[in-house]
Protein backbone atom coordinates (compact mmCIF):
# COMPACT_ATOMS: atom_id res chain seq x y z
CA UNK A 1 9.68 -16.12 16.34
CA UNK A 2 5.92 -15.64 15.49
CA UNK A 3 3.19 -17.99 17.18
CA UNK A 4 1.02 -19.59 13.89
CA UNK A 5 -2.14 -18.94 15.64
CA UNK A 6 -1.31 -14.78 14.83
CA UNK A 7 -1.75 -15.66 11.20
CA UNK A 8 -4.38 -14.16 9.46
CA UNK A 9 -6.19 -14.88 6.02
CA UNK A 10 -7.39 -12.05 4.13
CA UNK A 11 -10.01 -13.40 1.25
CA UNK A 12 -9.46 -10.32 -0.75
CA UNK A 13 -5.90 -10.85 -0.75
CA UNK A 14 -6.30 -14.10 -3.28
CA UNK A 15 -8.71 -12.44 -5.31
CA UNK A 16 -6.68 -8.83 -6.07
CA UNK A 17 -2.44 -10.11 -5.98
CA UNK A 18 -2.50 -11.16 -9.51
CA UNK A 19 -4.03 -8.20 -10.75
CA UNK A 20 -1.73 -5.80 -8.55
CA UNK A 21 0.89 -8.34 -9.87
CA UNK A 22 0.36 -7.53 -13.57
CA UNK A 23 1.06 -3.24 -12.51
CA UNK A 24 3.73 -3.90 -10.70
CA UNK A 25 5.91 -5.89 -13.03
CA UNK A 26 5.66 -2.85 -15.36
CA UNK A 27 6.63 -0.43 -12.99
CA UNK A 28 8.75 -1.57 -9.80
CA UNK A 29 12.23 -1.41 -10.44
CA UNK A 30 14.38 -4.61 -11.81
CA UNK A 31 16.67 -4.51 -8.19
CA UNK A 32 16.70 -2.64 -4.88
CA UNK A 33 14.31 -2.53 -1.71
CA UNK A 34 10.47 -2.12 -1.93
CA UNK A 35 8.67 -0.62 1.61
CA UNK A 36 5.12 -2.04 1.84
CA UNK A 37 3.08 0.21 3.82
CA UNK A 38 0.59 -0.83 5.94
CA UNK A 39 0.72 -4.62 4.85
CA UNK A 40 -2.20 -6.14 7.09
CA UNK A 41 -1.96 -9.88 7.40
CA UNK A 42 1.44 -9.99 5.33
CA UNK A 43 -0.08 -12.04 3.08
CA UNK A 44 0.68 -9.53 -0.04
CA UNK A 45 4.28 -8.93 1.02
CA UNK A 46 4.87 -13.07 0.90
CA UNK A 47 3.33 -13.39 -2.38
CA UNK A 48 4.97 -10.12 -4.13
CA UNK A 49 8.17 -11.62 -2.71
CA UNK A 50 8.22 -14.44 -4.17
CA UNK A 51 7.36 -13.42 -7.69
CA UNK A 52 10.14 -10.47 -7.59
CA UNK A 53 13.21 -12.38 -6.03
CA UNK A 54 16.06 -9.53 -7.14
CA UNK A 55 13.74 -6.91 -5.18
CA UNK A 56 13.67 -6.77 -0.98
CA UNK A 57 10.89 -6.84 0.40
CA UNK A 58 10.07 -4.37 3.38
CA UNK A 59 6.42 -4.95 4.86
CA UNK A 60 5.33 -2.45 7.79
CA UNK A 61 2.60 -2.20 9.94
CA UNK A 62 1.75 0.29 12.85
CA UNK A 63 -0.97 -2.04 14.29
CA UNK A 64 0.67 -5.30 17.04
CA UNK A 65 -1.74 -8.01 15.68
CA UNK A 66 -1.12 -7.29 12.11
CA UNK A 67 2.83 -7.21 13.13
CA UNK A 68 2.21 -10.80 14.17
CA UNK A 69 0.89 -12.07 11.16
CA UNK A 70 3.19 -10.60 8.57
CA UNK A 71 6.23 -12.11 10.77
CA UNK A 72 4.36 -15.62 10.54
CA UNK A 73 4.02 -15.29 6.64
CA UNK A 74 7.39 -14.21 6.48
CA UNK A 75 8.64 -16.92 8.60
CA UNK A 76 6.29 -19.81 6.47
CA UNK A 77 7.72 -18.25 3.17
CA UNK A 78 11.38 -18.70 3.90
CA UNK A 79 11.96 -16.38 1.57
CA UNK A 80 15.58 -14.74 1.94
CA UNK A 81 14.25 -11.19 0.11
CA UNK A 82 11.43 -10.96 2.53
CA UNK A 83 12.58 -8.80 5.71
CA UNK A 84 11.17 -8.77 9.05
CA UNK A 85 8.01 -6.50 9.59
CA UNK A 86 8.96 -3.01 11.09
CA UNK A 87 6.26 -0.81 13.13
CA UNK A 88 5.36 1.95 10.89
CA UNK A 89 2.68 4.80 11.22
CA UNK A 90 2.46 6.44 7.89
CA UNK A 91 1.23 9.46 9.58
CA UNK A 92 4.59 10.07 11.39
CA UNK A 93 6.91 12.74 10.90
CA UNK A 94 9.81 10.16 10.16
CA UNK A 95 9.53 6.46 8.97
CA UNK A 96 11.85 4.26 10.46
CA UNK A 97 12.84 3.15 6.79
CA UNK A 98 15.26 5.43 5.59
CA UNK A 99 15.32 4.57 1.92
CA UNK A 100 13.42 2.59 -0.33
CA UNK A 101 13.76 2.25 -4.21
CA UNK A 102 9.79 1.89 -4.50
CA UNK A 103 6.70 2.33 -2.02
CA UNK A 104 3.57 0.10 -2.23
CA UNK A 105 0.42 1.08 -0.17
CA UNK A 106 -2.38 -1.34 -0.31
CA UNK A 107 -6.30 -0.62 0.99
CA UNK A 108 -4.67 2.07 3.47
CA UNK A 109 -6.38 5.04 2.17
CA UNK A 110 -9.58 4.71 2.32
CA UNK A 111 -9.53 2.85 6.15
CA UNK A 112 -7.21 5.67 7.57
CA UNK A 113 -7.42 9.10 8.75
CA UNK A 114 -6.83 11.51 5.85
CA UNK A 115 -3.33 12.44 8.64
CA UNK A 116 -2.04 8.77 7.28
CA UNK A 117 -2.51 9.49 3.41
CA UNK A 118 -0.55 13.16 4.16
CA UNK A 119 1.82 11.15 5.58
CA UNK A 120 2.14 8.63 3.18
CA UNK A 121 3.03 11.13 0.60
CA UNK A 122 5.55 13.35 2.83
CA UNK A 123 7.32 10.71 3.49
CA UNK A 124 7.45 9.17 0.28
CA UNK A 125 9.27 12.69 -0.88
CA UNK A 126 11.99 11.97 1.47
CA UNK A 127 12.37 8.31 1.64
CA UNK A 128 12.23 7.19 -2.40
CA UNK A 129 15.07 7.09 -4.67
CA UNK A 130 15.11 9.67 -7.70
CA UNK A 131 12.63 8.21 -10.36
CA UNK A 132 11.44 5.55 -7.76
CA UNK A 133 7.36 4.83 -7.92
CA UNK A 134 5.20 5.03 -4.78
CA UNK A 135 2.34 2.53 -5.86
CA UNK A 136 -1.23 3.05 -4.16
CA UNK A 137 -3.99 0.64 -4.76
CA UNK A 138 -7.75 0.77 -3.52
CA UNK A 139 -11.23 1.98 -4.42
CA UNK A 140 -11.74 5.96 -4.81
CA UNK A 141 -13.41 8.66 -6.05
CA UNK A 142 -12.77 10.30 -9.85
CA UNK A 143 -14.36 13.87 -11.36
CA UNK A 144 -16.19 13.17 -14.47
CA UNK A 145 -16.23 8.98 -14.32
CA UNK A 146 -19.18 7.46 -12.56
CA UNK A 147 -18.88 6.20 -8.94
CA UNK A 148 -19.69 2.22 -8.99
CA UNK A 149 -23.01 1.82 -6.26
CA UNK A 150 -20.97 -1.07 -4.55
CA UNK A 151 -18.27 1.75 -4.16
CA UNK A 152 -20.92 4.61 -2.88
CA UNK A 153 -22.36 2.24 -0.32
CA UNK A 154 -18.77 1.30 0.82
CA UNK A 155 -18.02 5.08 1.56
CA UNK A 156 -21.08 5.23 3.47
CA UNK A 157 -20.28 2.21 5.45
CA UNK A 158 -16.77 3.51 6.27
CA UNK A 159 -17.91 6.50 7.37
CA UNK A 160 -20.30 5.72 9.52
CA UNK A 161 -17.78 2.83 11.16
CA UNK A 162 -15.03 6.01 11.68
CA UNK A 163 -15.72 10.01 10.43
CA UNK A 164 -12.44 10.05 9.41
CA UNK A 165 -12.66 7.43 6.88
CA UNK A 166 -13.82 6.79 3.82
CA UNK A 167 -13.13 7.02 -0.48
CA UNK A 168 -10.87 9.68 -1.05
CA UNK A 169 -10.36 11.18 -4.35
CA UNK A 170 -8.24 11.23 -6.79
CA UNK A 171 -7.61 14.82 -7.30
CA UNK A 172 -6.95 14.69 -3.55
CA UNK A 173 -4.21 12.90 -3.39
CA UNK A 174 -2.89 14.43 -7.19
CA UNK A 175 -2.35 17.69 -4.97
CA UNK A 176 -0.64 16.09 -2.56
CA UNK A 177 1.48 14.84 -4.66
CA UNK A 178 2.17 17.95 -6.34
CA UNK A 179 3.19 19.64 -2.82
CA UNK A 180 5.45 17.22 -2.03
CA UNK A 181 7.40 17.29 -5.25
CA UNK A 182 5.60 14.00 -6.77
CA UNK A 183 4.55 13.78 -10.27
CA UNK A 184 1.13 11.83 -10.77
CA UNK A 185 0.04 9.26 -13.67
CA UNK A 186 -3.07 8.73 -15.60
CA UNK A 187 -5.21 6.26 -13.06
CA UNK A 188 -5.09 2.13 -14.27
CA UNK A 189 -8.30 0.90 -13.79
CA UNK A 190 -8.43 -2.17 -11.79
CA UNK A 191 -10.67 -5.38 -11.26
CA UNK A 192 -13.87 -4.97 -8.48
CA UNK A 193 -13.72 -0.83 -9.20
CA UNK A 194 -10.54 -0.37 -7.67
CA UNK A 195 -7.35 2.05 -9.17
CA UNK A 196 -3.76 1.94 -8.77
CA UNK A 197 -2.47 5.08 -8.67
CA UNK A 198 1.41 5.58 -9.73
CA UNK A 199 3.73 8.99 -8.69
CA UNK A 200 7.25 9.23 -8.81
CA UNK A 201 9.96 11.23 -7.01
């Protein structure tokens, strides 16, 4: 069991789920298990699972506090689809997940070392289902399309919080995909300058 005062409220959260809600009906599968990487306060995993009841739910997290709070979400959803968090550092060698029939990755990107987004793909390689999607949403960086100045000034924030942070680009994470056997979609354009980015095994 999960004390309620290791809940936490993400404002973002209400303002961005509906919009992420909208991709992902289009392109997570009809049944199976969904991994959530990095899924903060657990707020996201509690909302996706209750709009998708034929998919599980996975949410992970490699940070204790954050652990916390998804298990309190969980526990205040009651949702039978919605597992238990499990620690989970993208940037590991092996995920303690062993399969998953679609991978979501919210805001992790840009707020982790580049290790974690590396990581995040490898993984994805190994762990995803033939044709399953691994779904990344946040703000980044695109050749030839205009970086919003909200977006610029975020960068420079990041970076100066942690070097090893900050918008990554597209491209970037296109060639990762491409070494790791992932194929890569055309960008959707999201609300507040923000993309979701699709690949599939």
């Amino acid at each position: 069991m999960f004390g309620g005062e290791a809940r936490r409220d993400a404002p973002a959260t209400h303002s961005n789920r509906d919009a992420i809600a909208a991709v992902l009906r289009d392109v997570l599968p009809g049944r199976g298990t969904v991994l959530e990487i990095a899924s903060g306060t657990g707020q996201h995993a509690a909302y996706f699972a209750s709009l998708f009841p034929a998919l599980v739910w996975q949410p992970s997290d490699r940070d204790a506090q954050a652990l916390s709070s998804i298990g309190v979400w969980g526990e205040d959803s009651g949702l039978a689809n919605l597992r238990a968090p499990v620690r989970l550092d993208a940037s590991a060698t092996e995920w303690p997940v062993q399969s998953a029939d679609a991978i979501l990755c919210i805001n992790m990107v840009h707020i982790s070392p580049w290790s974690a987004t590396q990581g995040l793909f490898a993984n994805a390689a190994r762990v995803l289902r033939e044709g399953g999607p691994l779904i990344i949403y946040g703000p980044f960086l695109r050749d030839g399309v205009e970086t919003a100045a909200s977006n610029l000034a975020f960068d420079q924030n990041l970076k100066a919080r942690d070097r090893r942070w900050g918008l990554r680009r597209v491209d970037a994470l296109d060639a990762l995909a491409q070494e790791n056997g992932l194929r890569s979609a055309e960008p959707i354009p999201m609300p507040a300058n923000n993309l979701m980015l699709i690949y599939r095994r």
